[in-house]
N, C-alpha and C. Protein backbone atom coordinates (compact mmCIF):
# COMPACT_ATOMS: atom_id res chain seq x y z
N UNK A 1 13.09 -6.34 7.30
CA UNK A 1 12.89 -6.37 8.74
C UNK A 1 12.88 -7.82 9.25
N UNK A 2 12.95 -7.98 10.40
CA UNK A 2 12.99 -9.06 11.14
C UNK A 2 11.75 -9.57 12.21
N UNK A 3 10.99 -10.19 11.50
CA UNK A 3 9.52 -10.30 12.15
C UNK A 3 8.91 -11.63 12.63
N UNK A 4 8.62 -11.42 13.70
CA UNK A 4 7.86 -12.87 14.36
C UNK A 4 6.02 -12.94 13.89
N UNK A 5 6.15 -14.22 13.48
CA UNK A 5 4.50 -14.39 12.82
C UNK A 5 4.34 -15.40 13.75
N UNK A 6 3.36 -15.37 14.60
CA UNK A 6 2.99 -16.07 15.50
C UNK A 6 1.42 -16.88 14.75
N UNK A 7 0.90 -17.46 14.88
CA UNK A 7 0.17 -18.41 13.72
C UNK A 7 0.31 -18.87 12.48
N UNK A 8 1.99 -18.88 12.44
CA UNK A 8 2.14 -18.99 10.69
C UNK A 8 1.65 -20.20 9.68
N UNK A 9 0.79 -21.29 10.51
CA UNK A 9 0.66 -22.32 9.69
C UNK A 9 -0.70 -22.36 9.50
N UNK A 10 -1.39 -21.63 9.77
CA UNK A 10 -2.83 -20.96 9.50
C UNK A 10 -3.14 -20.22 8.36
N UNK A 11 -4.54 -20.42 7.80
CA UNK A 11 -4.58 -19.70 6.73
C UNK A 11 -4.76 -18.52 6.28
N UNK A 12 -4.43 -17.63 7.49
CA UNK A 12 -3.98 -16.86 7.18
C UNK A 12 -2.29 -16.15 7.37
N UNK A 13 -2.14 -16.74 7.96
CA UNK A 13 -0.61 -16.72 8.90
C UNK A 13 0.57 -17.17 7.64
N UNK A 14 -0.29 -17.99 6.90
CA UNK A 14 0.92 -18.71 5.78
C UNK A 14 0.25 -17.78 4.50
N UNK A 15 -0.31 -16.70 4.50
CA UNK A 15 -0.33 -15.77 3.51
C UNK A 15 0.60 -14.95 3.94
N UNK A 16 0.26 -14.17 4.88
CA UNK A 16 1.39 -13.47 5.73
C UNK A 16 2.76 -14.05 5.15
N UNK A 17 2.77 -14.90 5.51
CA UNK A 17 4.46 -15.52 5.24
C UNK A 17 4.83 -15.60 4.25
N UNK A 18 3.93 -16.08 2.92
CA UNK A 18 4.35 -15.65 1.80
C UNK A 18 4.77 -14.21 1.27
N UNK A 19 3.50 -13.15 1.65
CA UNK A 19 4.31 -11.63 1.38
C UNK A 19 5.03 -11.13 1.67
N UNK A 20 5.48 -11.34 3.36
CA UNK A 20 6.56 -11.48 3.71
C UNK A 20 7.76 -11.39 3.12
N UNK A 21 8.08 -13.06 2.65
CA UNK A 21 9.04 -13.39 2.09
C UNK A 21 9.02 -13.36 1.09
N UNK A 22 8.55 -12.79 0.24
CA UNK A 22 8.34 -12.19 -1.39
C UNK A 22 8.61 -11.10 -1.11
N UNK A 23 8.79 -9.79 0.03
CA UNK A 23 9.16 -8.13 -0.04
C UNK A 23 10.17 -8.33 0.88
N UNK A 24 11.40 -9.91 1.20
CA UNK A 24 12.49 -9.92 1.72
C UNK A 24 12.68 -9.92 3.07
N UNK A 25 11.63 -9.37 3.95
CA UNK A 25 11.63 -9.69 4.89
C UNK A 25 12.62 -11.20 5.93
N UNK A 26 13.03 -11.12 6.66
CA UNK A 26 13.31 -12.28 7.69
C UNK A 26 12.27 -12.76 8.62
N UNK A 27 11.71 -13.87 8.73
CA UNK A 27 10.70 -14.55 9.78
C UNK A 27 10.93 -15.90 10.47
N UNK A 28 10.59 -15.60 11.87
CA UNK A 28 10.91 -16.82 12.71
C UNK A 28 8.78 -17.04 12.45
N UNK A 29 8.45 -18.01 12.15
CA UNK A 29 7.42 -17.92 12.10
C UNK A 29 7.15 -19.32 13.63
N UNK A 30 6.07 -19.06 14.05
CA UNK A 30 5.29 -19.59 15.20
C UNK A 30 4.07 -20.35 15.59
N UNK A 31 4.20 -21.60 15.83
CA UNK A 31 3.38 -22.36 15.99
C UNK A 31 3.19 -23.95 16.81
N UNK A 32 2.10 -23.87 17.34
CA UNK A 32 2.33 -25.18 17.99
C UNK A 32 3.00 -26.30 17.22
N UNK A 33 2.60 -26.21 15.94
CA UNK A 33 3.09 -27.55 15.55
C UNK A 33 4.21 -26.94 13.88
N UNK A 34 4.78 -26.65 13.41
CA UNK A 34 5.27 -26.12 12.48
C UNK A 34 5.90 -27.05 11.35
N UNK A 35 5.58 -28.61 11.93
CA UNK A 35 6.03 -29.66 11.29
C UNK A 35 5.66 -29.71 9.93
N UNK A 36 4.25 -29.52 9.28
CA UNK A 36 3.24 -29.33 8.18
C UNK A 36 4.13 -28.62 7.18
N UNK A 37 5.16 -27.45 7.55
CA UNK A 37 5.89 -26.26 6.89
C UNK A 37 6.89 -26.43 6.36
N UNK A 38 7.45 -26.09 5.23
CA UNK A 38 8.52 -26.87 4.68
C UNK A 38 9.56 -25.53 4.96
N UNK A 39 10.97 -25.97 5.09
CA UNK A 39 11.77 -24.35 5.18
C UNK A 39 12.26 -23.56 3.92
N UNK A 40 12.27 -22.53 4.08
CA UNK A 40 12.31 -21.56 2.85
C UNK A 40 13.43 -20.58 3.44
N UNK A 41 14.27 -19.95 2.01
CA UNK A 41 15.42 -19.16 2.65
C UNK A 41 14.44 -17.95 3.34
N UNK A 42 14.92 -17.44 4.34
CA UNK A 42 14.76 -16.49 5.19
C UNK A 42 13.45 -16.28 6.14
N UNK A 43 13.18 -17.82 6.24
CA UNK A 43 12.34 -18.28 7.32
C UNK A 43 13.08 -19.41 8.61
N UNK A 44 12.69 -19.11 9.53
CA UNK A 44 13.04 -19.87 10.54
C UNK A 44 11.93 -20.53 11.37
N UNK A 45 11.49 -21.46 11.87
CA UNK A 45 10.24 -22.04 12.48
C UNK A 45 10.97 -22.81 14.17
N UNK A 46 9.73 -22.00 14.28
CA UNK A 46 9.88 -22.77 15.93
C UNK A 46 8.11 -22.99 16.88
N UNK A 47 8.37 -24.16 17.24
CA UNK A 47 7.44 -24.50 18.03
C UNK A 47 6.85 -23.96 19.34
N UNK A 48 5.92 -23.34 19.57
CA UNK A 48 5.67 -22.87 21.32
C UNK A 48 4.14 -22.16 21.40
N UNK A 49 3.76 -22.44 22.62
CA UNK A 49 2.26 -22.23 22.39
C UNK A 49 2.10 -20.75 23.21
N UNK A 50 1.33 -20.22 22.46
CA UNK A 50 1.00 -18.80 22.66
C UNK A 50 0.28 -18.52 23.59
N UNK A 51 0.09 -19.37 24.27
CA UNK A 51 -0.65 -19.10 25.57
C UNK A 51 0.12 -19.30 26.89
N UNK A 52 1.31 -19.19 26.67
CA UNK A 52 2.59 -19.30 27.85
C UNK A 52 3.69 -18.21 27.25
N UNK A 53 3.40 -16.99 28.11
CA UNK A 53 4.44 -16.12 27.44
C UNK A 53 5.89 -16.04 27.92
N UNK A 54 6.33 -17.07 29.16
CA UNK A 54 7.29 -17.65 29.30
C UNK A 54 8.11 -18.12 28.40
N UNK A 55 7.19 -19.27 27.71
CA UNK A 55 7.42 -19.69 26.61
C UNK A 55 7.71 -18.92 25.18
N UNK A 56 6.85 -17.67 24.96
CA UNK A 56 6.76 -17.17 23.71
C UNK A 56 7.60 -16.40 23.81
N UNK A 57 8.04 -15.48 25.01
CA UNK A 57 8.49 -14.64 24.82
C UNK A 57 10.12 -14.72 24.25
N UNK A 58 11.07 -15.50 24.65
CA UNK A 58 12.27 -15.44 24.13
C UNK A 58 12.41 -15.78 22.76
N UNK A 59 11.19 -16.29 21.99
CA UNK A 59 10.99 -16.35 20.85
C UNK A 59 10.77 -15.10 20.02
N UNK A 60 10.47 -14.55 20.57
CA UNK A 60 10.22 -12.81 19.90
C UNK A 60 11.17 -12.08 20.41
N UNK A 61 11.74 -12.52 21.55
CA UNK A 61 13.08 -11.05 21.45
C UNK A 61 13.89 -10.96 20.14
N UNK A 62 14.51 -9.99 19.56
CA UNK A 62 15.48 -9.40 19.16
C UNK A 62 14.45 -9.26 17.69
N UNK A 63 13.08 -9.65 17.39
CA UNK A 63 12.40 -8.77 16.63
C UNK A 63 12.54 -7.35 16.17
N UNK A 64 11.75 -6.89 14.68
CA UNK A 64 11.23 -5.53 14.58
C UNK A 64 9.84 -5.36 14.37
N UNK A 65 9.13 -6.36 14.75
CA UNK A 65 7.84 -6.31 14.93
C UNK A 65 7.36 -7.77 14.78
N UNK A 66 6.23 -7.66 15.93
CA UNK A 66 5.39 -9.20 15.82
C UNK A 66 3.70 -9.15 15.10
N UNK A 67 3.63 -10.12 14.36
CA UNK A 67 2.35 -10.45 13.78
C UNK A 67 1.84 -11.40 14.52
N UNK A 68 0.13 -11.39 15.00
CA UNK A 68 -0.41 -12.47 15.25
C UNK A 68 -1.37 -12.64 14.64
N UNK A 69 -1.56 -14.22 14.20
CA UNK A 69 -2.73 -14.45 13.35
C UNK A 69 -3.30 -15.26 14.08
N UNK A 70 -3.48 -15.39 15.37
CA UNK A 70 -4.16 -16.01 16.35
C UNK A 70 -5.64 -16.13 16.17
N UNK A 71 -6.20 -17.29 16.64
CA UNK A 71 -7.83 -17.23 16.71
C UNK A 71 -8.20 -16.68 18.03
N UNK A 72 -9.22 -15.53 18.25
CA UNK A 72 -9.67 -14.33 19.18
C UNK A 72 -10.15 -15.94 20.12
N UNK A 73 -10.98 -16.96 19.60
CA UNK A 73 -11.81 -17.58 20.33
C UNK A 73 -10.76 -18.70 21.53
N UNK A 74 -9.55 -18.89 21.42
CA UNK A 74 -8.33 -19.75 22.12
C UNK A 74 -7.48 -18.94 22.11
N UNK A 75 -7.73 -17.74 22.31
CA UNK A 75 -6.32 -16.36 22.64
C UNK A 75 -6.98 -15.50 23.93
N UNK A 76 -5.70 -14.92 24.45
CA UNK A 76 -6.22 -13.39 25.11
C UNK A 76 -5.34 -12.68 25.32
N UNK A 77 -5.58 -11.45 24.75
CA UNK A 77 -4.52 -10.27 24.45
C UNK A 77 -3.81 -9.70 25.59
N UNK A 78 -4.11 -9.71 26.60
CA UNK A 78 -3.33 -9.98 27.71
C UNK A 78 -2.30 -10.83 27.65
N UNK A 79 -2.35 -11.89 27.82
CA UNK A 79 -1.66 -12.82 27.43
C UNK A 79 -0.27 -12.60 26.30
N UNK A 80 -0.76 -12.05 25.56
CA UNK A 80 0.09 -11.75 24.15
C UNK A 80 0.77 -10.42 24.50
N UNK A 81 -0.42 -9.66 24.50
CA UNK A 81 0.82 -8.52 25.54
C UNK A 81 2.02 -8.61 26.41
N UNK A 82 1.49 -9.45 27.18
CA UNK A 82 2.79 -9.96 28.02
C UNK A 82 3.65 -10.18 27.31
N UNK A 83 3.86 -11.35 26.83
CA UNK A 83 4.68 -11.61 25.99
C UNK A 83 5.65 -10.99 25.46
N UNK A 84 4.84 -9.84 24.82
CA UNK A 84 5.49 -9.09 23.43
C UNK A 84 6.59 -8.05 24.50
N UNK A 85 5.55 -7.68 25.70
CA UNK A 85 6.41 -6.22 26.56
C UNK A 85 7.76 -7.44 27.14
N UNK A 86 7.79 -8.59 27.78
CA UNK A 86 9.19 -9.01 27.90
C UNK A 86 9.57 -9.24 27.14
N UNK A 87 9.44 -9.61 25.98
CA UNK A 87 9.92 -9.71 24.76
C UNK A 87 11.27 -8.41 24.23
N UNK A 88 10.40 -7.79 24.85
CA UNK A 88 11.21 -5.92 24.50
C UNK A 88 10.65 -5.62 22.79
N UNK A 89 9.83 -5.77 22.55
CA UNK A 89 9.20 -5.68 21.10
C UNK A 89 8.60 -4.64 21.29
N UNK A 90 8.10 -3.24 20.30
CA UNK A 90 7.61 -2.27 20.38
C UNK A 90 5.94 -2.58 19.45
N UNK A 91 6.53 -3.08 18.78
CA UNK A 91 5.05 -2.87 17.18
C UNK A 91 4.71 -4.27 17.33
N UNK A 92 3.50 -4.03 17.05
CA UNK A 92 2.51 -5.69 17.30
C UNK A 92 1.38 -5.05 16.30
N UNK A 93 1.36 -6.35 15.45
CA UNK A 93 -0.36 -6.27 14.53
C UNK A 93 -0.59 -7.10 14.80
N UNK A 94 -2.14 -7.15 14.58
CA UNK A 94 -2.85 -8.56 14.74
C UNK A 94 -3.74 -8.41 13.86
N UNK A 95 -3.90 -9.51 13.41
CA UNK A 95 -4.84 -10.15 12.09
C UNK A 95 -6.43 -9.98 12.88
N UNK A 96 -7.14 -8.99 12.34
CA UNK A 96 -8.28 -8.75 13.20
C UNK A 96 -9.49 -9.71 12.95
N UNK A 97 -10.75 -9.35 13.62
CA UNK A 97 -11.99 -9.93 12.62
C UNK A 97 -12.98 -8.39 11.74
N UNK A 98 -14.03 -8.80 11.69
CA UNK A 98 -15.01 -8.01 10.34
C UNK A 98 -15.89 -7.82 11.66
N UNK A 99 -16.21 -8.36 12.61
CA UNK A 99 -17.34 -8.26 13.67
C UNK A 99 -17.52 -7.08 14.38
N UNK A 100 -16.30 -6.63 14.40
CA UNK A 100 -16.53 -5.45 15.47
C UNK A 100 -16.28 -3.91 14.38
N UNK A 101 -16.60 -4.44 13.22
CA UNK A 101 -16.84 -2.91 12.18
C UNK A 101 -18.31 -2.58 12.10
N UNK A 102 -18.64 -1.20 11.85
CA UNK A 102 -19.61 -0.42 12.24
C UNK A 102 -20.56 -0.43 10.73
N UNK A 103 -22.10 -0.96 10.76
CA UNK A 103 -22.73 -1.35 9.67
C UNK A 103 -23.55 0.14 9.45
N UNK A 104 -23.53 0.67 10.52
CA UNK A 104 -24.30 2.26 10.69
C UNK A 104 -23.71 2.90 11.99
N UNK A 105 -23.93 4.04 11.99
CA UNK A 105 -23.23 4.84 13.57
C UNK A 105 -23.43 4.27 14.56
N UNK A 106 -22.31 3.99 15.53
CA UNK A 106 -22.72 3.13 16.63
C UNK A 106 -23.20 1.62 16.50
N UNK A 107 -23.24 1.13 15.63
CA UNK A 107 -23.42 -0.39 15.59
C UNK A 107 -22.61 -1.33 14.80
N UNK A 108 -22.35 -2.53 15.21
CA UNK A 108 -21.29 -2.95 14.83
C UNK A 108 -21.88 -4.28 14.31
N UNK A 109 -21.36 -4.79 13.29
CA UNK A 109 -21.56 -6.18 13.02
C UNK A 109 -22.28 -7.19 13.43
N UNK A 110 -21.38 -7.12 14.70
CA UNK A 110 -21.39 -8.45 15.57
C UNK A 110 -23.07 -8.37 16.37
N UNK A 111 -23.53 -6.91 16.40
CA UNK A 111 -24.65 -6.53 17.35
C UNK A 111 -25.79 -6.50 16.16
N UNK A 112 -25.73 -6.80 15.02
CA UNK A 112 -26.86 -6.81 14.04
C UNK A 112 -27.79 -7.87 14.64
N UNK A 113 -29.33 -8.08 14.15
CA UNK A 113 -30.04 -9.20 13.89
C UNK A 113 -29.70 -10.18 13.24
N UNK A 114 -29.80 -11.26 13.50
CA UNK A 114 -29.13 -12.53 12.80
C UNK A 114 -27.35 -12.75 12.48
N UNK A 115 -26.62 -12.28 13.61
CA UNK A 115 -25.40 -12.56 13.18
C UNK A 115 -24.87 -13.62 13.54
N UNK A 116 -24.47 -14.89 12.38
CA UNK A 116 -24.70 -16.18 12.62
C UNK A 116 -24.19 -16.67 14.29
N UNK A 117 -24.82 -17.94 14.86
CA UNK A 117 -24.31 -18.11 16.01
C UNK A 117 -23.00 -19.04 15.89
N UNK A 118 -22.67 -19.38 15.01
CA UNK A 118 -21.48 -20.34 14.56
C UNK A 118 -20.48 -19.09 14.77
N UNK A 119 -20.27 -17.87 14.77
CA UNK A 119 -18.85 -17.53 14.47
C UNK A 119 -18.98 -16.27 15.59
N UNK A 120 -20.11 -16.52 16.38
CA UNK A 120 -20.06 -15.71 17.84
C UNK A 120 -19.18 -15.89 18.74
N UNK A 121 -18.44 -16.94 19.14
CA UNK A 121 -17.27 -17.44 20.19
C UNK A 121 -16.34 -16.36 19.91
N UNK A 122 -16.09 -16.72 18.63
CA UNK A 122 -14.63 -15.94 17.49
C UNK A 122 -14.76 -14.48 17.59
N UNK A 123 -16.07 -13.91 17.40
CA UNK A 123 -16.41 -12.80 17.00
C UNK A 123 -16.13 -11.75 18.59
N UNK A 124 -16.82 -12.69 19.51
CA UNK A 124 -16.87 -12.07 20.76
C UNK A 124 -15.53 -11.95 21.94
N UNK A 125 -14.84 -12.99 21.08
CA UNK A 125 -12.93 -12.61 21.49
C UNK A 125 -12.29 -11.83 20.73
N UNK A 126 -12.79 -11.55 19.44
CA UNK A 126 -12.53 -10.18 18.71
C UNK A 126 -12.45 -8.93 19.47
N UNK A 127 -13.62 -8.83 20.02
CA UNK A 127 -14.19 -7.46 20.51
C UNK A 127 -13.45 -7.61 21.87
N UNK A 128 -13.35 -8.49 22.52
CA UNK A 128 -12.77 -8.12 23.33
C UNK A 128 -10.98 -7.85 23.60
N UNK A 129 -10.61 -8.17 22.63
CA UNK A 129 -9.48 -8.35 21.72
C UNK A 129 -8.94 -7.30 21.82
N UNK A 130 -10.15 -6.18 20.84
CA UNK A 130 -9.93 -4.91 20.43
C UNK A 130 -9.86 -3.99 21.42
N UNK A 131 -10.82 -4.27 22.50
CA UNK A 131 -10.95 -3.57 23.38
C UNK A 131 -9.79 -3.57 24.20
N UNK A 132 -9.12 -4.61 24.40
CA UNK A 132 -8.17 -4.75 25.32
C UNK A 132 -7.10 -3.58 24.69
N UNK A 133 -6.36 -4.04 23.48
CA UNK A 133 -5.57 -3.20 22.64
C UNK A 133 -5.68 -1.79 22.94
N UNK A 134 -7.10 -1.20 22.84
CA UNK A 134 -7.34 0.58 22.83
C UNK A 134 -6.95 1.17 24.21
N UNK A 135 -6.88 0.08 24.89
CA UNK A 135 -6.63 0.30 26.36
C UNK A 135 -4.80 0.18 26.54
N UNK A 136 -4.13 -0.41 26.10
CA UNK A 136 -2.66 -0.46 25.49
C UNK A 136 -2.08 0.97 25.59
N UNK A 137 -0.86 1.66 25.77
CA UNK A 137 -0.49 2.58 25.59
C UNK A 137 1.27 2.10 25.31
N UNK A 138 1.87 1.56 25.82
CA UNK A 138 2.98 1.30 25.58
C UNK A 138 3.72 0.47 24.60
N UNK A 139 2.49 -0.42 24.15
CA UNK A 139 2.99 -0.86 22.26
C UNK A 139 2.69 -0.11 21.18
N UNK A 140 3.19 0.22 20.15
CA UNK A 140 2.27 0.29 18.98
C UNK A 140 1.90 -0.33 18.29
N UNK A 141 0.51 -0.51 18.59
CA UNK A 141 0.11 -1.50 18.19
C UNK A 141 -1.11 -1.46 16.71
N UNK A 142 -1.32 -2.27 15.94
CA UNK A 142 -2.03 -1.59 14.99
C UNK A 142 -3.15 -3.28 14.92
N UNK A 143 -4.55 -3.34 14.46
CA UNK A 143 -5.44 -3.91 14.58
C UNK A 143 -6.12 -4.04 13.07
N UNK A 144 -5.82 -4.71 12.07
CA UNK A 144 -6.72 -5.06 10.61
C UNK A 144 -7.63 -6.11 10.45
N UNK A 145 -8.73 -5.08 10.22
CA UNK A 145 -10.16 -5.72 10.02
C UNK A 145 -10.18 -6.19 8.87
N UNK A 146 -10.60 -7.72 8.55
CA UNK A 146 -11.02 -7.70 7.10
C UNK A 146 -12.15 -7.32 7.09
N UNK A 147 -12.81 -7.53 5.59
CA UNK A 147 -13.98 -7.06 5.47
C UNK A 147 -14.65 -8.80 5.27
N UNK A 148 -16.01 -8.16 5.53
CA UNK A 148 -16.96 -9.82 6.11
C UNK A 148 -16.49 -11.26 5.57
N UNK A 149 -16.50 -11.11 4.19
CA UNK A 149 -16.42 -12.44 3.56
C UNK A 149 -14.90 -12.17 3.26
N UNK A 150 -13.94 -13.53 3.90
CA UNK A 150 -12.54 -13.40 3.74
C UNK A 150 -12.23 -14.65 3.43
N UNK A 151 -11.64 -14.98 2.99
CA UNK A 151 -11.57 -16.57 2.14
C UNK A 151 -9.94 -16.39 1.01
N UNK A 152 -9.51 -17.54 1.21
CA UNK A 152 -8.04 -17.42 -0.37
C UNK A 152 -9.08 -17.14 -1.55
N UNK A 153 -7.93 -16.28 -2.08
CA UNK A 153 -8.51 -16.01 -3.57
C UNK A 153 -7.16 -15.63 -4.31
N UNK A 154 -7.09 -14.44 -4.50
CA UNK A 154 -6.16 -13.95 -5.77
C UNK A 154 -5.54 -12.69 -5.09
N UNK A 155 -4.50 -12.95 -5.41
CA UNK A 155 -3.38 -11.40 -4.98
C UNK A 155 -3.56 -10.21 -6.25
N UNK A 156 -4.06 -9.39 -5.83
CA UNK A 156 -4.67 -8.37 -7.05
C UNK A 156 -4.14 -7.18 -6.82
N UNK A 157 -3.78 -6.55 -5.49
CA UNK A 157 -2.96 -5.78 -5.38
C UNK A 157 -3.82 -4.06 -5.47
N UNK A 158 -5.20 -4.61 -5.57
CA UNK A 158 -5.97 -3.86 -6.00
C UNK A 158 -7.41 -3.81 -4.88
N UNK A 159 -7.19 -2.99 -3.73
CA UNK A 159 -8.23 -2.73 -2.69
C UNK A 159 -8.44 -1.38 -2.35
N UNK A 160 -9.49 -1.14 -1.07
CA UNK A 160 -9.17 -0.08 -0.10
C UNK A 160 -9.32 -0.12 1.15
N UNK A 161 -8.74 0.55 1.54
CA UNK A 161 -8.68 0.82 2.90
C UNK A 161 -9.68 1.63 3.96
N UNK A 162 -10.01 1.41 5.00
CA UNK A 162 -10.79 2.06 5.62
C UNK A 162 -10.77 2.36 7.11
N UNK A 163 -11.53 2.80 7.99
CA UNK A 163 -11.38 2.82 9.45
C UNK A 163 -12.36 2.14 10.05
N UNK A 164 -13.23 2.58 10.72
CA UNK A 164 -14.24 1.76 11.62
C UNK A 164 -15.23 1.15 11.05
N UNK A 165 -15.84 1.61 9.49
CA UNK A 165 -16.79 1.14 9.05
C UNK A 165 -16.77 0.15 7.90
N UNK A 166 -17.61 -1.00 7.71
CA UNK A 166 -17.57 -2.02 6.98
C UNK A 166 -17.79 -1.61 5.82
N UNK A 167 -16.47 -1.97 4.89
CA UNK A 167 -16.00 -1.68 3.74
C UNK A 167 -17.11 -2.68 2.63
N UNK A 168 -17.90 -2.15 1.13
CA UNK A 168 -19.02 -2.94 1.02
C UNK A 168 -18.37 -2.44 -0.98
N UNK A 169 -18.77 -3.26 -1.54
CA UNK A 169 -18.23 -2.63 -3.28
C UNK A 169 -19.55 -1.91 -3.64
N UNK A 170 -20.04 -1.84 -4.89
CA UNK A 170 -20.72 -1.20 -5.37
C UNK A 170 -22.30 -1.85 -5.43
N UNK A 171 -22.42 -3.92 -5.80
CA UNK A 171 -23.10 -4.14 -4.98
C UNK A 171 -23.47 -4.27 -3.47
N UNK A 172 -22.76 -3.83 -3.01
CA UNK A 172 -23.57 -4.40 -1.50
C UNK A 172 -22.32 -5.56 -1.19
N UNK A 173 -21.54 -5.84 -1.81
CA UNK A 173 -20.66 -7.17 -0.87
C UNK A 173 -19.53 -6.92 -0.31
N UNK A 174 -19.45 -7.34 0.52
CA UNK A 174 -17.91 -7.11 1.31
C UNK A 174 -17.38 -7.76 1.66
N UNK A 175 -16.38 -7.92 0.67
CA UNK A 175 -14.84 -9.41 0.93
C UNK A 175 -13.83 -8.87 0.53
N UNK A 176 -12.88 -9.47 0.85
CA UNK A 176 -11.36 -9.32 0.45
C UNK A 176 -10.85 -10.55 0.48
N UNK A 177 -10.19 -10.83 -0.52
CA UNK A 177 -8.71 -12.15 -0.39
C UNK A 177 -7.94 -12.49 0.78
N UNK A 178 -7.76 -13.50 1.08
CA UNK A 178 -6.84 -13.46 2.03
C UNK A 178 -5.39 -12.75 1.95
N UNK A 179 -5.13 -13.50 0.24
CA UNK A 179 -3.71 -12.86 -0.30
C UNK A 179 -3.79 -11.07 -0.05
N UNK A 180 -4.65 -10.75 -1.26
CA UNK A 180 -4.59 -8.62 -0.90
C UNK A 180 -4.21 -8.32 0.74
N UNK A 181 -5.34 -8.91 1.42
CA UNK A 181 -5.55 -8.79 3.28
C UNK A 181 -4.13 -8.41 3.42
N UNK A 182 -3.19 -9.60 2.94
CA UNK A 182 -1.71 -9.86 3.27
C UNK A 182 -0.77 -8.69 2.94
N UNK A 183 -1.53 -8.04 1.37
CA UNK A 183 -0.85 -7.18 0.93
C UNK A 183 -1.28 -5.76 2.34
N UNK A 184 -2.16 -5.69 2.57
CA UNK A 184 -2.69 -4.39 3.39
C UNK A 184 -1.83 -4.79 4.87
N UNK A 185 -1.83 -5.61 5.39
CA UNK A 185 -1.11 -5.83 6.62
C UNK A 185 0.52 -5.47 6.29
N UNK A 186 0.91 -6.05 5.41
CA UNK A 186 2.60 -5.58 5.43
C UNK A 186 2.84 -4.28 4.80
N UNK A 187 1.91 -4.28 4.18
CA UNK A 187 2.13 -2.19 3.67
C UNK A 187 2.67 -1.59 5.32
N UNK A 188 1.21 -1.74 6.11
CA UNK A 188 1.04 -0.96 7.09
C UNK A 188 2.38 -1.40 8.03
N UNK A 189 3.10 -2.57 8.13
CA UNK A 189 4.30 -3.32 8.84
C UNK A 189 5.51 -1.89 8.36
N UNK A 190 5.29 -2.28 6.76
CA UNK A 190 6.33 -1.19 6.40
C UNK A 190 6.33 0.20 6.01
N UNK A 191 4.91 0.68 5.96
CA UNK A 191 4.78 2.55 6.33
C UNK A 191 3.74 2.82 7.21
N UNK A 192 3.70 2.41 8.65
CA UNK A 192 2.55 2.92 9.30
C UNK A 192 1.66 3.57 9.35
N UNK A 193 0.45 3.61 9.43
CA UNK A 193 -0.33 4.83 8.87
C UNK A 193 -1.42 4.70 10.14
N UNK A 194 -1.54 3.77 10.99
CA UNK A 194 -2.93 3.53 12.14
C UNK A 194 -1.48 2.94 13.33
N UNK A 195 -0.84 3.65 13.89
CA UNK A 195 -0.57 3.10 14.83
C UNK A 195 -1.63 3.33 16.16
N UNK A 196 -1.71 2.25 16.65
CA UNK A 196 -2.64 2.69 17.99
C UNK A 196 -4.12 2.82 17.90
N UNK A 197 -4.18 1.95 16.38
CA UNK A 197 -5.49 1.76 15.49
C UNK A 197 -6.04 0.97 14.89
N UNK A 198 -7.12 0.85 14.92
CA UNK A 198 -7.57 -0.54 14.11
C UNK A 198 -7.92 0.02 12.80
N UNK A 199 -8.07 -0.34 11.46
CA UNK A 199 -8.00 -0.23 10.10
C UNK A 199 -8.91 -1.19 9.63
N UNK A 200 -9.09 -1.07 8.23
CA UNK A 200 -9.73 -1.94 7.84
C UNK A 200 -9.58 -2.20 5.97
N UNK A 201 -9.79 -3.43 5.46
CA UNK A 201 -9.17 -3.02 3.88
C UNK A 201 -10.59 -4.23 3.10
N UNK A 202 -10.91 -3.66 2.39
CA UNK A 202 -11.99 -4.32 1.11
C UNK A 202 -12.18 -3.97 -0.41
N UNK A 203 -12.66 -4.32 -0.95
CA UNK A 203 -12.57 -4.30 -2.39
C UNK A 203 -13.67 -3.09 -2.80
């Protein structure tokens, strides 16, 4: 397929791009600055800031789907929407957060006691992120949560998947790789299974 990665020089955006282009894929990947990126066969890089969909948008026409690995806290899905609908693009994922998954019925992460104040900005453009999306009807659009602790590690190929609630192992912890993350986002790119849904994947 032929896919626009809009944050590709981010750490998560340049996992993305690696699985990507390891299952053949084609990518114009996207970023203010793309200079950092070295070129690889069946990548293309172009510069433009995602907050001018003037700008973004002729960058994503003739796509088969756009990825964003945007930060929730200097984004707004509005914004990106735009974009994507002149664009003429149908399928949009976005690299979600862990904040707005459900720790018990009805409560979410982000609304616990003590949820650090360092990653509230981020957390609280998440949610509103999400919210915007459910309200969406004319993309399909799909939304992946990691699970809490997300950090590079190891491509293992070996997770699960989930829906609204925070995915936890057998002690009590809940992380995923950035790499696996990568693997769960392009599965879903290439057999849909949550369109019009947010998901979620942990160990």
């Amino acid at each position: 397929m032929n896919i626009a990665l809009i944050g590709v020089t981010g750490r998560v955006g340049s996992r993305l791009l690696a699985e990507l282009l390891h299952r053949g894929h084609r990518v114009t990947g996207i970023a203010r600055d793309t200079g950092k990126l070295a070129g690889q066969p069946g990548l293309v890089l172009k510069n433009a800031d995602a907050d001018q969909p003037a700008q973004l948008a002729p960058l994503l026409a003739g796509h088969d789907a756009v990825i964003s690995a945007l930060k929730f806290a200097t984004s707004e899905a509005a914004v990106l929407l735009a974009a994507v609908k002149q664009a003429g693009v149908r399928r949009l994922l976005v690299v979600g957060g862990a904040a707005t998954l459900e720790v018990a019925p009805g409560q979410v992460l982000l609304d616990t006691p003590g949820f650090p104040a360092a990653y509230r900005p981020e957390a609280e453009g998440g949610r509103r992120f999400l919210d915007t999306l459910r309200g969406e009807h004319d993309l399909d659009w799909t939304f992946l949560s990691p699970s809490a602790e997300f950090a590079p590690g190891e491509r293992t190929g070996s997770f699960r998947v989930g829906d609204d609630a925070l995915l936890t192992d057998a002690g009590g912890k809940s992380w995923i790789s950035m790499e696996d993350y990568a693997i769960a986002l392009v599965d879903e790119l290439e057999t849909p299974k949550h369109l019009r849904q947010r998901f979620t994947a942990g160990y």
